[in-house]
Structure formats: structure tokens, C-alpha cells
Protein backbone atom coordinates (compact mmCIF):
# COMPACT_ATOMS: atom_id res chain seq x y z
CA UNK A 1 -42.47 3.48 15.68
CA UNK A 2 -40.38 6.60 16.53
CA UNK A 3 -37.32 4.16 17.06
CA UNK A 4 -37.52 2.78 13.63
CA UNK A 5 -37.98 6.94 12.44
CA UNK A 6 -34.51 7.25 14.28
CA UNK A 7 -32.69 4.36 13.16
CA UNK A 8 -33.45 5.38 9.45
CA UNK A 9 -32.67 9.18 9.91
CA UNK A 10 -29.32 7.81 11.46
CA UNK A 11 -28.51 4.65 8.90
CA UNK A 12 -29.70 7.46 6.34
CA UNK A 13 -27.05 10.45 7.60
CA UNK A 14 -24.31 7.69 7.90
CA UNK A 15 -24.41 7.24 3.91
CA UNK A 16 -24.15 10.63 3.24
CA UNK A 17 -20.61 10.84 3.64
CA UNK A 18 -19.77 7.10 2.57
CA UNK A 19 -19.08 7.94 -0.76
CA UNK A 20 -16.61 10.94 -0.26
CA UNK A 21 -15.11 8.66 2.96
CA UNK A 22 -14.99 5.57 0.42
CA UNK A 23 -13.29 8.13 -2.28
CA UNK A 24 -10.87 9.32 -0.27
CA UNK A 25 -9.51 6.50 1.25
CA UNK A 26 -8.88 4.87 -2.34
CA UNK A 27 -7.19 7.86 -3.23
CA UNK A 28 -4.86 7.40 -0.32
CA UNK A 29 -4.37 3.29 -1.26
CA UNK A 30 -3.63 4.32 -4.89
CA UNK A 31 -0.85 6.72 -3.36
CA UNK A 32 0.19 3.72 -1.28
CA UNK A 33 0.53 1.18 -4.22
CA UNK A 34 2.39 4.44 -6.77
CA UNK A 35 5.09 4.47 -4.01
CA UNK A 36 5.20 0.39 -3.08
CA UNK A 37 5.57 0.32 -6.92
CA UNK A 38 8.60 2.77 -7.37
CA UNK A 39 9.93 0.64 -4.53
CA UNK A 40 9.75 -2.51 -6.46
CA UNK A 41 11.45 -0.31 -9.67
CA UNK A 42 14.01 0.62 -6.77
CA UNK A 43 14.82 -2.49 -5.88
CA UNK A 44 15.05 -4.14 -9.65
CA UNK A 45 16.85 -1.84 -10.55
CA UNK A 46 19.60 -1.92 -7.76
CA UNK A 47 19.63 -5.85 -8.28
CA UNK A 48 20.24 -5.45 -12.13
CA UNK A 49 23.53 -3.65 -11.18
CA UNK A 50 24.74 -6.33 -8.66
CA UNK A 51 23.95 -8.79 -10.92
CA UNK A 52 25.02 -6.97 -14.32
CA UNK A 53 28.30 -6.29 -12.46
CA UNK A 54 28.52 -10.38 -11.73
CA UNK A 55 28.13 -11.53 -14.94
CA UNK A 56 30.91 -8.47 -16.15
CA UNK A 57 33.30 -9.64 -14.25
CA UNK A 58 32.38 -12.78 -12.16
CA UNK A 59 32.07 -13.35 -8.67
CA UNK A 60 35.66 -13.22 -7.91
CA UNK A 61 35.84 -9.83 -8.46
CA UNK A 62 34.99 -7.39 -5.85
CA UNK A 63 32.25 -4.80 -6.48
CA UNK A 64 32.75 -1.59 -4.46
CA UNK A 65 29.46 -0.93 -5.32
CA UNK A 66 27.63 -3.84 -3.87
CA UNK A 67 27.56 -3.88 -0.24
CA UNK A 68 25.79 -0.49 -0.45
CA UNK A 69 23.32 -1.41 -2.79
CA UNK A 70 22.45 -4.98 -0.69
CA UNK A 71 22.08 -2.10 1.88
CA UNK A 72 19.31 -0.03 -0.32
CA UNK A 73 18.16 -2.67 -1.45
CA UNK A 74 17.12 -4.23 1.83
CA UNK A 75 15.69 -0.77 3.55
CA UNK A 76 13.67 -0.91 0.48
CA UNK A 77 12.59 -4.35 1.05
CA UNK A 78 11.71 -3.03 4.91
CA UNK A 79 9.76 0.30 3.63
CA UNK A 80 8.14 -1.81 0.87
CA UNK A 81 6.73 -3.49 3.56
CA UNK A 82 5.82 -1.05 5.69
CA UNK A 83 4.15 0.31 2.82
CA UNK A 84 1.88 -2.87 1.77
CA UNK A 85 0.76 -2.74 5.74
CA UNK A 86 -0.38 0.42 5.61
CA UNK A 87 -2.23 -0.48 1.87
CA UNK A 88 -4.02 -3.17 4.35
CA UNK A 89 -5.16 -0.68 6.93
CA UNK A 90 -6.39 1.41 4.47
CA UNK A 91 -8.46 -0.95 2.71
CA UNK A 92 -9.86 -2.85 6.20
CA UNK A 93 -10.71 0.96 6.86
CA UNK A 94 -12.61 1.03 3.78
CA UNK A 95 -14.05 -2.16 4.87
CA UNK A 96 -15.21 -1.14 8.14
CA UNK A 97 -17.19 2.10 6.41
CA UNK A 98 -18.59 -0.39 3.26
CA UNK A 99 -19.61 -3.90 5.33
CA UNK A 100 -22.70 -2.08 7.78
CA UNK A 101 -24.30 -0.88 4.52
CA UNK A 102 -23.56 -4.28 2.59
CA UNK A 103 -26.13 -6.11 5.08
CA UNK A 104 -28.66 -3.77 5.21
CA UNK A 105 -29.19 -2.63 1.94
């Protein structure tokens, strides 16, 4: 009986922070998705100059501009990336706090 005493005291103590735990790490995956987001802007916005410059003067004009914005464009692409993985750790973080208590309660 005194094992079942501690298993509750313990299960009990391990919710007390869930909540604030929980909290916090959606705090850090909405910071995650506000800069995955200005990534995307980034990006469409560095292709709508490339391609606004194309249809100005057609693809047999050289852009200046356009190797370093393909360049931007694809560290974005790599950071986005990065980014989105570490919106995935965060939530199977979140996960791994929320999924004991899912089965017991």
C-alpha cells in the first residue's frame, strides 16, 4: 500500500509543473514558426524580384542582382529548414511531457 502512496505523491508532483513546462515550450514553437514565417516572406519576396526583373526585361537580359538573391534565397531555404526541425523537437518535447499523463488520467 505504501508503494501505491508513492507512486501517486510522485505521478502527483510530476503535474505540477506540466502546465508551466507545456506553456513554455509553446511559447518557444510560436517563436519558431514567427521566424520560419518571416523566412517564407524572405524568400517570396526575393523571388518576386528575380522574377519581376524577368518578365521586365526577359531572360536574355542579365540581372546583376540575381545571382545574389538565388544566394539568399537558398541560405533561407537551409535556415528555414533548420528552423521547422527545431519546431519538431520542440513539439516531440512537448510530447514526451503530455503522453505519460494522457494514459493515466
Amino acid at each position: 500500500m505504501e508503494d501505491a502512496g508513492v507512486y501517486l505523491q510522485e505521478f502527483i508532483s510530476s503535474l505540477d509543473n506540466l502546465p508551466s513546462e507545456v506553456q513554455h515550450l509553446m511559447t518557444e514553437l510560436e517563436k519558431k514558426d514567427a521566424q520560419y514565417q518571416d523566412l517564407r516572406r524572405q524568400i517570396q519576396q526575393r523571388d518576386r524580384s528575380v522574377q519581376g526583373f524577368i518578365k521586365t526585361h526577359g531572360y536574355q537580359v542579365s540581372n546583376p542582382q540575381e545571382k545574389p538573391l538565388i544566394n539568399k534565397i537558398q541560405r533561407d531555404f537551409t535556415r528555414a529548414q533548420e528552423v521547422a526541425d527545431e519546431k519538431i523537437h520542440i513539439a516531440e518535447r512537448a510530447l514526451e511531457l503530455v503522453e505519460p499523463h494522457i494514459y493515466i488520467i
